[in-house]
Structures are given as structure tokens and as C-alpha cells.
Protein backbone atom coordinates (compact mmCIF):
# COMPACT_ATOMS: atom_id res chain seq x y z
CA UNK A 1 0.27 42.29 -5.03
CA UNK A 2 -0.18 39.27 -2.73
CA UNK A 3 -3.87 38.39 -2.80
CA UNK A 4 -5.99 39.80 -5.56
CA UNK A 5 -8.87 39.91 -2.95
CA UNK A 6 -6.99 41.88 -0.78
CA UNK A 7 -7.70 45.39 -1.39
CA UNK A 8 -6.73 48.92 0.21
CA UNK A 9 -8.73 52.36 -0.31
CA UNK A 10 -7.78 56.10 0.07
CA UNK A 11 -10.99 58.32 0.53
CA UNK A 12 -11.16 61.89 1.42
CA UNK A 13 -14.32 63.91 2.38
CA UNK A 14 -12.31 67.34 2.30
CA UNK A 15 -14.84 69.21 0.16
CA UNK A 16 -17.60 68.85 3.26
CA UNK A 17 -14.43 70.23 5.59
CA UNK A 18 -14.14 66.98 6.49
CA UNK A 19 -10.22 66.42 6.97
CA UNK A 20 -10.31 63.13 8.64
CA UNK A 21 -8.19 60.55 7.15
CA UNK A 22 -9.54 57.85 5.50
CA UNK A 23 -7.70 54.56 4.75
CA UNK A 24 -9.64 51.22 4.48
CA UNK A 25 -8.76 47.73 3.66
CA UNK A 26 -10.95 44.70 2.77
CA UNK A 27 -10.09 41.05 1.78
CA UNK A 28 -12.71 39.71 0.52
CA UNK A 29 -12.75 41.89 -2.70
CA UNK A 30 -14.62 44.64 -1.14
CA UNK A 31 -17.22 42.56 0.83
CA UNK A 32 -16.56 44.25 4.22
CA UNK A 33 -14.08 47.10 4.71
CA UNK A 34 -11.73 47.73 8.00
CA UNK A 35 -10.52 50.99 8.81
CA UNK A 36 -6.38 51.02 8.97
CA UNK A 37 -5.77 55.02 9.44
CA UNK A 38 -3.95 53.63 12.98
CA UNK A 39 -2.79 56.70 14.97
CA UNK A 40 -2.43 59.20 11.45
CA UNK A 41 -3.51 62.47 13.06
CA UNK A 42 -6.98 63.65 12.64
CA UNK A 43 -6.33 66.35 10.52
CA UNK A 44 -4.07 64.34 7.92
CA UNK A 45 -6.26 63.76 4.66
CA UNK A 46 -5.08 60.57 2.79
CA UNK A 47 -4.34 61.11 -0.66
CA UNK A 48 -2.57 57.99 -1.52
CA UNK A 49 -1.26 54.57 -0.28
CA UNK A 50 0.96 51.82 -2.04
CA UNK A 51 1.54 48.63 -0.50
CA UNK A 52 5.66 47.34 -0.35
CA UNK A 53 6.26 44.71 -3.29
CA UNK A 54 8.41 42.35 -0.94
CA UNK A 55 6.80 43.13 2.65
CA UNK A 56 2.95 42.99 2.49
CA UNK A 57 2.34 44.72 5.69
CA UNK A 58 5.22 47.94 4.72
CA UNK A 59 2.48 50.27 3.45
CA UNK A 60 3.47 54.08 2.48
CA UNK A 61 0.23 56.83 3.21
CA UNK A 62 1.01 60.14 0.69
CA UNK A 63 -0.93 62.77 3.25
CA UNK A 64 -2.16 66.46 3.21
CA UNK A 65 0.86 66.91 5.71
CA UNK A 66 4.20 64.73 4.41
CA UNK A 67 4.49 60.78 4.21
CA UNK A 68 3.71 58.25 6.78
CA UNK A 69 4.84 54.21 6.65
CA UNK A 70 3.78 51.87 8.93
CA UNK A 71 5.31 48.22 9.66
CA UNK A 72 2.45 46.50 10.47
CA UNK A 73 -0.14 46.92 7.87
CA UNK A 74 -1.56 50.04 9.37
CA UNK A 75 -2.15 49.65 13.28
CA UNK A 76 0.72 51.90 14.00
CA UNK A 77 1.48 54.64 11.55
CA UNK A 78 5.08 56.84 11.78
CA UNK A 79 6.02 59.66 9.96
CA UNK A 80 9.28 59.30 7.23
CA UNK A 81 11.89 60.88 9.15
CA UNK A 82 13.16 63.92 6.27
CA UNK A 83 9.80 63.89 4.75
CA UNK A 84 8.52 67.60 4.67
CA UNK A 85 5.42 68.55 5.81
CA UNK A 86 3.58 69.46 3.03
CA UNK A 87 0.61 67.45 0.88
CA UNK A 88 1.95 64.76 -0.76
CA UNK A 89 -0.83 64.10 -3.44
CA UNK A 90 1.23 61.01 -5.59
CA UNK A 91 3.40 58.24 -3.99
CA UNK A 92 5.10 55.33 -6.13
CA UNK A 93 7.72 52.93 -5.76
CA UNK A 94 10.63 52.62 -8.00
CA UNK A 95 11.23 48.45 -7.82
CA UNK A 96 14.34 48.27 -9.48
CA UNK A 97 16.50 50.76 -7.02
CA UNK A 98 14.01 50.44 -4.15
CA UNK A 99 13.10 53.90 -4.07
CA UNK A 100 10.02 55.90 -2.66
CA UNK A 101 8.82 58.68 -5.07
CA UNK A 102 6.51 61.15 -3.69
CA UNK A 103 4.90 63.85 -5.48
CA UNK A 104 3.72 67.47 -3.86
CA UNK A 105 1.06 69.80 -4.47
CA UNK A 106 3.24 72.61 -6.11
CA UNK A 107 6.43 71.79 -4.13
CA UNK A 108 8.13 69.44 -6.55
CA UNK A 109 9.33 65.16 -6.60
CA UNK A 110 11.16 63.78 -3.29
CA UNK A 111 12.84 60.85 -3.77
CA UNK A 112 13.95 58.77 -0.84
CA UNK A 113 16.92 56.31 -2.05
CA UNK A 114 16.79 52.72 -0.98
CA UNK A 115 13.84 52.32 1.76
CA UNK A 116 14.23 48.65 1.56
CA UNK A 117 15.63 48.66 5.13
CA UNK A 118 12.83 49.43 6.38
CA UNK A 119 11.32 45.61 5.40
CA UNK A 120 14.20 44.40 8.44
CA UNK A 121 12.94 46.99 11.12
CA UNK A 122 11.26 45.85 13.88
CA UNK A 123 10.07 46.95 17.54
CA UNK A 124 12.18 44.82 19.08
CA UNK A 125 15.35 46.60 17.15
CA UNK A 126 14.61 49.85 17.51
CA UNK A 127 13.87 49.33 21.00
CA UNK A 128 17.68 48.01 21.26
CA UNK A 129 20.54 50.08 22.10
CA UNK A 130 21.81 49.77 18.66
CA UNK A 131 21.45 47.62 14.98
CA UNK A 132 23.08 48.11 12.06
CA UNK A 133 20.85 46.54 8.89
CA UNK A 134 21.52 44.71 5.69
CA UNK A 135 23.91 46.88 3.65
CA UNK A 136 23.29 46.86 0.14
CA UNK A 137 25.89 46.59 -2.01
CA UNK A 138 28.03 49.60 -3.46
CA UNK A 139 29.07 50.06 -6.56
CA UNK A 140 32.78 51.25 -6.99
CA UNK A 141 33.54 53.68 -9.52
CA UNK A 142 35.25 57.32 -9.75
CA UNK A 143 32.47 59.77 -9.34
CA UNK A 144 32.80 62.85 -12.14
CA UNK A 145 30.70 66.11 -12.86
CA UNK A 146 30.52 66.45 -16.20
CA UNK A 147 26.82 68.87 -16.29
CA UNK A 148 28.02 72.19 -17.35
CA UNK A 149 27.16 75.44 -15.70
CA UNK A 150 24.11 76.85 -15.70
CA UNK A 151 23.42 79.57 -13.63
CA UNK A 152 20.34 79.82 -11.09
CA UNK A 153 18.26 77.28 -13.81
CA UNK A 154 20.28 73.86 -12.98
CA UNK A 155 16.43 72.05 -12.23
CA UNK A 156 18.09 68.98 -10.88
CA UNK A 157 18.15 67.27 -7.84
CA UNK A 158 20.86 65.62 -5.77
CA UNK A 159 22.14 62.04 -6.70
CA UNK A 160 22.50 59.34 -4.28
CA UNK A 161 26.00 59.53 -1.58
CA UNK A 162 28.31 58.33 -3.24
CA UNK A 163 29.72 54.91 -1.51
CA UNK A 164 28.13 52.30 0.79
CA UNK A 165 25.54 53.71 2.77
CA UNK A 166 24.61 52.13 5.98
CA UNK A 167 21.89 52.40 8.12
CA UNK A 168 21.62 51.78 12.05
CA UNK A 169 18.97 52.64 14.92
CA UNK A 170 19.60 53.34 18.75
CA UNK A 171 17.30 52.31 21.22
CA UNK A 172 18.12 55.62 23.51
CA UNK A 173 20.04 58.89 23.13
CA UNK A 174 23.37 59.23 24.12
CA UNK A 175 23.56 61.85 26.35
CA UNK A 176 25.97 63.69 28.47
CA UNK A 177 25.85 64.86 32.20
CA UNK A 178 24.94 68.55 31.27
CA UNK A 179 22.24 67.24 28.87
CA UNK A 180 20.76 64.84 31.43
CA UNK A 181 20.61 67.71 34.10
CA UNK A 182 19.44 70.05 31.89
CA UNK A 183 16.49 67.89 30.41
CA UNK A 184 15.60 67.29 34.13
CA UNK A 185 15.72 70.68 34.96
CA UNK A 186 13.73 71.44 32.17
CA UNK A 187 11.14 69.26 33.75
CA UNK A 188 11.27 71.05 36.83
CA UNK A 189 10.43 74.30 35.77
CA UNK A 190 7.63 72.58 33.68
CA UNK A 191 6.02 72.23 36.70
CA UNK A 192 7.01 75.11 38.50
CA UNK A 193 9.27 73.64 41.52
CA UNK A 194 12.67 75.14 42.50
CA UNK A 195 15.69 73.82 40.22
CA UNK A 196 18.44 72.46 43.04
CA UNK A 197 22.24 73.79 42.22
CA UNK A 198 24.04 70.71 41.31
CA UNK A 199 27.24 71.82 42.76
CA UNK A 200 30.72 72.52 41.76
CA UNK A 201 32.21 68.78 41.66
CA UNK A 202 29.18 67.82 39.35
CA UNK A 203 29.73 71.04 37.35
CA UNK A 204 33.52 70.72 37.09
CA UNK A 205 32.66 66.38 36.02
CA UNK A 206 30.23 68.00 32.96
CA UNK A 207 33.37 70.12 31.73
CA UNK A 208 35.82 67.42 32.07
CA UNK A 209 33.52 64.63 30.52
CA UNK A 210 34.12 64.05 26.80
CA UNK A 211 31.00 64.02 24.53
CA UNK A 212 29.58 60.56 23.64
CA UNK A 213 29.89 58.91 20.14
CA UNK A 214 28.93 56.37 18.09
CA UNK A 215 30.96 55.17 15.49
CA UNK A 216 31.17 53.01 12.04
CA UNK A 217 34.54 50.98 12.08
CA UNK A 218 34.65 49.16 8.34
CA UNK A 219 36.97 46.10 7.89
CA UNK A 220 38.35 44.50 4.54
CA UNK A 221 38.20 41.41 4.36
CA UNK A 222 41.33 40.70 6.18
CA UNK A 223 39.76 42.18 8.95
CA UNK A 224 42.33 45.32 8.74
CA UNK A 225 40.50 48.88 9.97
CA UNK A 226 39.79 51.13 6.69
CA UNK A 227 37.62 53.51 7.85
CA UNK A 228 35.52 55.21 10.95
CA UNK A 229 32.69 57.05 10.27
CA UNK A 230 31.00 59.33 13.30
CA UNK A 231 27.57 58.72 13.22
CA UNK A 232 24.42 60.78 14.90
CA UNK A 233 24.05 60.12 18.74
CA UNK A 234 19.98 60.48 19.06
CA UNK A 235 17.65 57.77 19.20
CA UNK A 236 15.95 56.60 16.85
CA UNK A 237 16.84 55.27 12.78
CA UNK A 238 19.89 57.08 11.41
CA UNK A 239 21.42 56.58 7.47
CA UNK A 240 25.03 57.86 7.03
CA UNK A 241 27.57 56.72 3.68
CA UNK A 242 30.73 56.25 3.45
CA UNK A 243 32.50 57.72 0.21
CA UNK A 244 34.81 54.08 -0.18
CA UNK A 245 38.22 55.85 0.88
CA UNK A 246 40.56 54.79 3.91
CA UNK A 247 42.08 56.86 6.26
CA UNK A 248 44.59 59.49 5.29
CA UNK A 249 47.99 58.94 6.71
CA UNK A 250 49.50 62.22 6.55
CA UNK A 251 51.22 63.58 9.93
CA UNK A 252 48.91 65.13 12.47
CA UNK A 253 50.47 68.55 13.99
CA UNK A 254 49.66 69.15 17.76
CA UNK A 255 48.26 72.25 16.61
CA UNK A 256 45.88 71.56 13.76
CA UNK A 257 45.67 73.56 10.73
CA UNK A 258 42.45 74.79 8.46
CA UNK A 259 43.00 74.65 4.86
CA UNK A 260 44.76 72.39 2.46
CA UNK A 261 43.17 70.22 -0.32
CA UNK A 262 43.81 67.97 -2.84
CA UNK A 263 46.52 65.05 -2.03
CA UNK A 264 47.54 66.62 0.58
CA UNK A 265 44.40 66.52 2.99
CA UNK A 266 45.09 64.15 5.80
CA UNK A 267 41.94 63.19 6.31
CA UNK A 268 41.50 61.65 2.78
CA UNK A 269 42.42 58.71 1.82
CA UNK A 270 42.89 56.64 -1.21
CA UNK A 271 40.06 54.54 -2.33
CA UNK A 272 39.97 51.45 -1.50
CA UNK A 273 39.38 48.61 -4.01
CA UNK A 274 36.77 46.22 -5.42
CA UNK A 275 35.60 43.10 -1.93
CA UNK A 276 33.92 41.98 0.64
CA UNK A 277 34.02 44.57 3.66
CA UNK A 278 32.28 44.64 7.16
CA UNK A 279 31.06 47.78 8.94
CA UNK A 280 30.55 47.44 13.18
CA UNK A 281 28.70 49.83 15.29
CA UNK A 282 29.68 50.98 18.32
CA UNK A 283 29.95 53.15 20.83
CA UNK A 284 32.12 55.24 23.03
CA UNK A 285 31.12 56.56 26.18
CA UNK A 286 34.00 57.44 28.77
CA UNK A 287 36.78 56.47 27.03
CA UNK A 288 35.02 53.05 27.10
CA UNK A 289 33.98 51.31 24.05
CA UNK A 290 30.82 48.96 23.55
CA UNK A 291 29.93 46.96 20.33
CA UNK A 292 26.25 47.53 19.18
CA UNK A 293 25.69 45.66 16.77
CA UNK A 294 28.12 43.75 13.55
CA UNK A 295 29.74 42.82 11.92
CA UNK A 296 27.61 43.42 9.08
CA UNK A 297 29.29 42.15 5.13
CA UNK A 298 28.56 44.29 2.37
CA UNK A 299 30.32 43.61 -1.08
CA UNK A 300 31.93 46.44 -2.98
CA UNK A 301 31.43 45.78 -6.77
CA UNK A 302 32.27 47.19 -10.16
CA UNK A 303 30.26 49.51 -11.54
CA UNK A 304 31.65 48.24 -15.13
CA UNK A 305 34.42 46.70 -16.69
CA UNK A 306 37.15 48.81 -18.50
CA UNK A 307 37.41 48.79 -21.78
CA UNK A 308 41.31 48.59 -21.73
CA UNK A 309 42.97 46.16 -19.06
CA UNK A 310 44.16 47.88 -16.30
CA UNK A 311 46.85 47.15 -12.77
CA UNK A 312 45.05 43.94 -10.71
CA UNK A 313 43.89 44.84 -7.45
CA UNK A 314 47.11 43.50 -5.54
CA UNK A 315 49.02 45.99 -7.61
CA UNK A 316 46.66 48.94 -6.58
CA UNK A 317 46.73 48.06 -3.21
CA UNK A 318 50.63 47.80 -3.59
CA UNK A 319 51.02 51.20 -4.49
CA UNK A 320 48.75 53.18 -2.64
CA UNK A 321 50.17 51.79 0.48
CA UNK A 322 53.96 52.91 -1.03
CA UNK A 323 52.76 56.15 -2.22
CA UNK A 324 50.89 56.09 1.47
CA UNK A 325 53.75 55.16 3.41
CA UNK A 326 55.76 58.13 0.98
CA UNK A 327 53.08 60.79 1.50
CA UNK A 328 53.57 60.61 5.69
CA UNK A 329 57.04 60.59 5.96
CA UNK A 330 56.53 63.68 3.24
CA UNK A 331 54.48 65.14 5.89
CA UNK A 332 56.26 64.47 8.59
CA UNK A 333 59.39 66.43 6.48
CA UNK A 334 57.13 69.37 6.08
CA UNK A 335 55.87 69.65 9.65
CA UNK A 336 60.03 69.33 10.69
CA UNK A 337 61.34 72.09 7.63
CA UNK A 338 58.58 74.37 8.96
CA UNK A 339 59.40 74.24 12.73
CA UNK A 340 63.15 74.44 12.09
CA UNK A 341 62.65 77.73 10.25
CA UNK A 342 60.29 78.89 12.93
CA UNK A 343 62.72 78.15 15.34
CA UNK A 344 65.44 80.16 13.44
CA UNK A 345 62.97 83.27 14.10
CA UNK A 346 62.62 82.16 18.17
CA UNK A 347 65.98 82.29 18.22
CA UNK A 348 66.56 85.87 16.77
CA UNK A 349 64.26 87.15 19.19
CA UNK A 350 65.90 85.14 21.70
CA UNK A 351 69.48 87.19 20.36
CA UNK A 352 67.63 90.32 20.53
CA UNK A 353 66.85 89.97 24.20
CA UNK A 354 70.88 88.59 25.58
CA UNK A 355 72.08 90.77 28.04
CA UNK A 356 75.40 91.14 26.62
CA UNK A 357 76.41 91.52 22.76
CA UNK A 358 76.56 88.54 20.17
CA UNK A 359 77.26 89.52 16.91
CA UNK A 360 78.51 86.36 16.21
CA UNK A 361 75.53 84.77 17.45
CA UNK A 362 73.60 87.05 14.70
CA UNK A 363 76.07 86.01 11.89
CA UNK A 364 75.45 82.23 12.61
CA UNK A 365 71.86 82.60 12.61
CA UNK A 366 71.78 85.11 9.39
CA UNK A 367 73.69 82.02 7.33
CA UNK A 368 71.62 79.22 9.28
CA UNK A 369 68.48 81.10 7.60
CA UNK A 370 69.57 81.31 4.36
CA UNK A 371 70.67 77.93 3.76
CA UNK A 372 67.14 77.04 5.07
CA UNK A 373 65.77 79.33 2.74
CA UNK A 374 67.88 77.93 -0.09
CA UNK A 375 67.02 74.34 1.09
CA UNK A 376 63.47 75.14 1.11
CA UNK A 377 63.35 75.77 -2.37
CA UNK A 378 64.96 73.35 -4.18
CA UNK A 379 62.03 71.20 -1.55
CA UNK A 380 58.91 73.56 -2.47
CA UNK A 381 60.35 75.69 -5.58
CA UNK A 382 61.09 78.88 -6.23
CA UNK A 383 57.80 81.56 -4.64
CA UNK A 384 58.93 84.07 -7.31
CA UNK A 385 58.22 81.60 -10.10
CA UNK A 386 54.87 80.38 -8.64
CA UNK A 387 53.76 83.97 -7.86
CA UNK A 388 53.73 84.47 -11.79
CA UNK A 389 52.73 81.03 -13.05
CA UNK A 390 56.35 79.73 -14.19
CA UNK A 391 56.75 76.27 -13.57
CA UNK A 392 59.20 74.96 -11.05
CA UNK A 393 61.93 71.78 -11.69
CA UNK A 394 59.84 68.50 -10.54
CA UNK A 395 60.18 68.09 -6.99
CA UNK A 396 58.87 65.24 -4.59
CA UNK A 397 55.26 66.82 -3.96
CA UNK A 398 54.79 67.21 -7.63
CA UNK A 399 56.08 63.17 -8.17
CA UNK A 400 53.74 62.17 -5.72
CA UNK A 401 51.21 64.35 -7.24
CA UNK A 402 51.34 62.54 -10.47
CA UNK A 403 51.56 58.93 -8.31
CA UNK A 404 48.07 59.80 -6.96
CA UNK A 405 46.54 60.78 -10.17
CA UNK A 406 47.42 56.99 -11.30
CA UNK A 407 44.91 56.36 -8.36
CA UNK A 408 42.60 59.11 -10.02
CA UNK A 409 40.46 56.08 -11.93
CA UNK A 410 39.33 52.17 -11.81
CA UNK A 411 42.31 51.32 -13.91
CA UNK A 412 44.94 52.25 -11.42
CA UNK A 413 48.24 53.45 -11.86
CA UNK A 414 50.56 52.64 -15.35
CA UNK A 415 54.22 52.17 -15.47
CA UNK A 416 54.52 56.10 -15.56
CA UNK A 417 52.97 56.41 -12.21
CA UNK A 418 55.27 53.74 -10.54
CA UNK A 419 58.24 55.42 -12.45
CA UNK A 420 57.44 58.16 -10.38
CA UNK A 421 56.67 57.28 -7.52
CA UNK A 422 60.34 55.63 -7.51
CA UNK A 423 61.94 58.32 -8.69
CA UNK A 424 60.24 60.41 -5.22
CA UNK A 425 60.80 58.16 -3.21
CA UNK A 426 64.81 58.54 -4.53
CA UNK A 427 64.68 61.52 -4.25
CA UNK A 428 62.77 62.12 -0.78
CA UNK A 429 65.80 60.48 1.18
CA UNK A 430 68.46 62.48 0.06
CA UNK A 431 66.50 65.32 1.33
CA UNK A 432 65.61 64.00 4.40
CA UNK A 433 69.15 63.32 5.24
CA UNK A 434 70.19 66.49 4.65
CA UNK A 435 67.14 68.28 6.86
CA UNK A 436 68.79 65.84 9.29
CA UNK A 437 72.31 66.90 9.07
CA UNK A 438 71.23 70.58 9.33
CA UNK A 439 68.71 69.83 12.59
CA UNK A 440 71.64 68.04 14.30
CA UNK A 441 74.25 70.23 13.23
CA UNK A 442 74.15 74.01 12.87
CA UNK A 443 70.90 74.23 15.12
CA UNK A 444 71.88 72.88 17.81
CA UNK A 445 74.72 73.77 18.52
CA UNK A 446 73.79 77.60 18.10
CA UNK A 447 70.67 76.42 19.98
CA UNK A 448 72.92 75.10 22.94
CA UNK A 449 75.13 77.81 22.65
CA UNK A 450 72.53 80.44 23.52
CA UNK A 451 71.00 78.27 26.27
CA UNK A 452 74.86 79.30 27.58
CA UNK A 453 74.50 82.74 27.16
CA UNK A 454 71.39 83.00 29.46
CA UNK A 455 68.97 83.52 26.50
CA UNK A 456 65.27 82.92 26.90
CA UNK A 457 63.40 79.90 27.07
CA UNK A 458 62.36 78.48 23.83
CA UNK A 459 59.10 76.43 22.75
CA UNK A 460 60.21 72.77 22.91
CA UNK A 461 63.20 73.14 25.22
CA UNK A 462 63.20 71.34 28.86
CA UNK A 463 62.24 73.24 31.94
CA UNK A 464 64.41 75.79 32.95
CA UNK A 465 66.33 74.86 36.54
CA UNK A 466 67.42 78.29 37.15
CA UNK A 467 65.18 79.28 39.01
């Protein structure tokens, strides 16, 4: 590729059991010959090599036992971290992508996406405590399935992550105390001495120390936080992708919950839209945080242009931060609708243990719950309906609903969507005041009321006194 009398040879002598491995290079067209199998174990025939088309001394070896790459045109040999151990017999390079083929005996095509990061490693960086490398650009588009089923004989492989992938090294392992005193102990018994008890202060520090991480913080351009991605904590080169979506906003319970999907998963975001973005490595150790490495740019582009025009980028952004700002105060309704009815319930038990009669107590609570129940319909619609598949009146969730499917492609959302979205938001406060009137009304003054009778203490009430 770089010097036509530069030239690089694969040999084997397997079929005399010889399993050494055999890689030579000469440049003087085959003159004299130097021996570049490095440190590739003994036992590792070489059944291919291919030489990087922008980095002359990147070299890939295809061996009897998984893929090896070396940096240096062949002193010092490494193993490609994923690759499986199993002959590789074939090895190409796909230019346009920057991809490494490799071909098995019998085991099928591997295909690892984008190596070109490994032209900007070095010694001296992955002997650092952390760098984040050139991040190629992703394209932004709305990823869609559209292979239909086919049982147990789908003969495909995965795609690419979807998003911006980034890759980063660490020089050293983060580590905890446990894991420290554990490796050395580990050590110890190696060699068969005594393994010292650490004692209780050090045991009771392990338990209270929080585990170490190292995290991905991506910026727009205005230097606003979209994203943080956790990333692995071992040493060495790590890859990880983000899928191009910010942070949900929706309300975080003290008590988390499983479950949920759709819109309504906190965690999940709306994408984010077409720009120049930065991604920082860090890391957090003891409630202290440390930059790595970054900022690192990386553009966002699109993957094509529509064929119809669609909102401009300022009016996406517009709207997902409305329907955003819409869907956490939505959640933050929820979360307070659900803990006033389970309230209702504490306070029945709390009825059912007075030590003196209240059956006025029980009436005011009886009414309390059904107008909650009543409320809680015209929120979430009727159960009886959605237990049979009728549809309910168009409530705020459902608005919202069709507000995020205006996000649901590159065009963004149409004048329906924003209709919407006004409409819900309309209709949200109305409701909200009301859920107000009755939490600041009704339940608390029966609350209070039963705090005079002697009744039991109640989750979320102060510290009894009488004590």
C-alpha cells in the first residue's frame, strides 16, 4: 500500500505439526526477509495478515486462535478485545466504513465496526488514567425494523449501535476498598502466608464506600448537559454508544418502580437534533469528580434529506422542551393522585384502630374516596372500558401521547401535534388545581382531625411528641 517493495508474508508449516507462527516482512521486494510474529504465542498458526490503508504500521494477524493487531508493525502483538478464540482463516478490511471482516473455519463472518481508532492509540494513552478518541460522526435518523418474522432461520447479524459511539481507555482499574483487599488477599494465599483480619472500621468503610464510576457527560453546542452515559470501570480500551436521546424528565419517586414503557419511561428522552456536540470523560470516585480526558466534538448529521419540508430545528427543540416541561409536571400529578389515594387507605386503617367510635370519621373518608375515584377517571379513564378495549374520552396522557409521536420522525411535529399539545397543556391545569383543592381541603382536615383523636402515626406525618 505504501511502498511496492515493501512486502509482508503469512506461512504455516502445520502439516509437519509445526504450529509455530510465521509472519515475515521484507523491503526490498523479497531480497531479505525479517521475522515480525512479535510476542504471538507459539502455538498461534498465521493464516492471514492485512496491513491498515491509513496507518502503515496497524497490521491485523487472522490466527488458528482469534485475531491479533499490533501498533507498531509487528514488535508487539495484542489480541482484539471481543475477538473469539477460534481460527480465523480470512481477514479483510472494509475501507469505506472502516471495518475489520474476519472469516472462521466453520464458525461464521465477525465484523468489528469502525477500528479506525485504533490508528490514534498509543502507549503513552493507554498508559494514562483516561482518553477519549476521535469520535466519528453519527448519523441522525429514526431507527425502524421493518424484516418480518422468521422463526429460528433469521441468518442475520446485528447492525451497528445505533447513535454516536465513543471510545475511551483507562490507564488503571477503578477499584474499591473490598476489591483492593481482596486482590491482595488473593495474593497472600497464592503464596501460602496467613491473610491478616482487616478489622471492623475498615470493614464497616468498604460497606459505606460507594462504587467507583466513570462517566460520558455530552454537551450541545451551547455547552448545556444532554446526556451521561456509565461507562466500564476496568483498565484497558472500552467502546460504549449513545442512542442520540437526552435525559428523561419525568418525576423520580423515592421508591423506584420496575415497569413502564413507551413515553412514559423516565429515563428516555427525546432525541435530540441535527449539531455539533462534545462528550467528556470522567470520573467519580468518593463523591469527588475528576476530568479524564475532553472535550471531544463530534458532529451529528443527517442521514438524508426529507422528501417533504418539515418543522426547523428551533421549532423541534421548542416543543420537546414544552411537551418536556408538560410530561414532568404530568408526572409529578401522578406520583401526588396516587399517594393521596394511598393515603385515603392509611387512614381507614388508622379509623379502624381509634380507641373510641367515629362513624363520622368513616363517612368522611367513604365520600373523600369516591370523589378520588371519580376524579381519577375522568384523569386515567374509565378501567371498565379499558378492560374490554372501548376507548376512553381524550385525556392529557393520550394528548401528550400524540405530541410525542410528532417527535416519532426527522420531520418533527405538524400543526396537529402542537394543537395538542396546547390543548393538554389546557387541560392539565384545570386538573391540577383541582388535585390541589382536594389535597388542601378534605384531606387535611380529616387528616388533622384524626391526629386529634389519638389515631396512629401515618407515613409522611412529623414525629410524634407524645411520647
Amino acid at each position: 500500500l505504501y511502498d511496492a517493495n515493501t512486502v509482508y508474508v503469512a506461512l504455516d508449516n502445520h502439516k509437519y505439526g509445526d504450529f509455530k507462527p510465521y509472519l515475515v516482512k521484507s523491503t526490498d521486494a523479497g531480497l531479505s526477509w525479517t521475522s515480525i510474529s512479535g510476542n504471538i504465542p507459539e502455538n498461534h498458526l498465521v493464516w492471514r495478515v492485512i496491513q491498515d490503508h491509513e496507518k502503515s504500521n496497524l497490521l491485523f494477524a487472522a490466527t488458528e486462535f482469534g485475531i491479533f493487531f499490533t501498533l507498531d508493525g509487528g514488535s508487539k502483538w495484542m489480541k482484539l478485545k471481543g475477538s473469539p478464540t477460534i481460527p480465523f482463516r480470512d481477514i479483510t478490511i472494509q475501507r469505506r466504513e472502516n471495518d475489520l471482516v474476519g472469516a472462521s473455519f466453520g464458525r461464521g463472518f465477525f465484523v468489528l465496526d469502525n477500528y479506525s481508532v485504533l490508528r490514534d492509540v498509543t502507549e503513552d494513552g493507554l498508559e494514562s488514567p483516561g482518553k477519549i478518541y476521535a469520535v466519528k460522526d453519527a448519523d441522525w435518523y429514526v431507527p425502524r425494523n421493518i424484516a418480518s418474522p422468521q422463526g429460528t432461520g433469521k441468518f442475520v447479524g446485528n447492525n451497528p449501535p445505533f447513535g454516536a459511539t465513543f471510545s475511551y481507555s483507562l490507564g488503571e482499574s477503578l477499584s474499591t476498598m473490598a476489591g483492593a483487599r481482596k486482590k491482595e488477599e488473593g495474593k497472600l494465599k497464592k503464596d501460602g502466608k496467613d491473610v491478616p483480619f482487616p478489622g471492623w472500621e475498615a470493614l464497616d468503610a468498604e460497606k459505606d464506600e460507594e462504587k467507583p464510576k466513570v462517566v460520558l457527560t455530552i454537551k450541545d453546542e451551547d455547552g448545556t448537559v444532554v446526556q451521561r452515559l456509565n461507562g466500564s470501570t476496568s483498565k484497558g480500551l472500552h467502546r460504549t454508544s449513545w442512542n442520540l436521546r437526552k435525559m428523561g424528565k419525568s418525576g423520580i419517586r423515592l421508591q423506584q418502580q420496575s415497569g413502564g414503557g413507551g413515553f412514559r419511561r423516565g429515563s428516555r428522552g427525546a432525541m435530540v437534533t441535527p449539531g455539533t456536540y462534545t462528550v467528556t470523560l470522567s470520573k467519580q470516585v468518593n463523591g469527588e469528580v475528576t476530568v479524564l480526558d475532553g472535550p471531544v466534538p463530534f458532529e451529528l448529521v443527517p442521514l438524508r434529506k426529507g422528501t417533504l419540508k418539515g418543522a426547523s430545528y428551533e421549532e423541534i427543540i421548542a416543543f420537546t422542551s414544552e411537551l418536556e416541561d408538560l410530561q414532568s409536571a404530568m408526572s409529578a400529578f401522578n406520583f401526588k393522585l396516587d399517594h393521596c389515594q394511598k393515603k385515603i387507605g392509611a387512614m381507614n386503617t388508622a379509623v379502624s384502630r381509634l380507641d373510641k367510635d367515629a362513624p363520622g370519621m368513616i363517612s368522611d373518608l367513604y365520600q373523600l374516596k369516591k370523589q378520588l375515584i371519580a376524579f381519577d377517571r375522568k384523569v386515567n379513564g374509565s378501567d371498565a372500558k379499558s378492560e374490554i378495549g372501548e376507548r376512553n374520552n381524550p385525556s392529557v396522557q393520550s394528548r401528550m401521547f400524540v405530541g410525542f409521536r410528532g417527535l416519532s420522525t426527522t420531520y418533527g411535529p405538524t400543526e396537529m401535534h402542537k394543537e395538542s399539545l396546547r390543548i393538554a397543556t389546557t387541560e392539565f391545569e384545570g386538573l391540577r388545581s383541582e388535585l390541589e383543592s382536594i389535597e388542601s381541603g378534605d384531606l387535611k382536615r380529616i387528616e388533622e382531625k384524626l391526629s386529634e383523636m389519638g389515631a396512629p402515626w401515618i407515613e409522611g406525618q412529623a414525629i410524634p411528641k407524645n411520647y
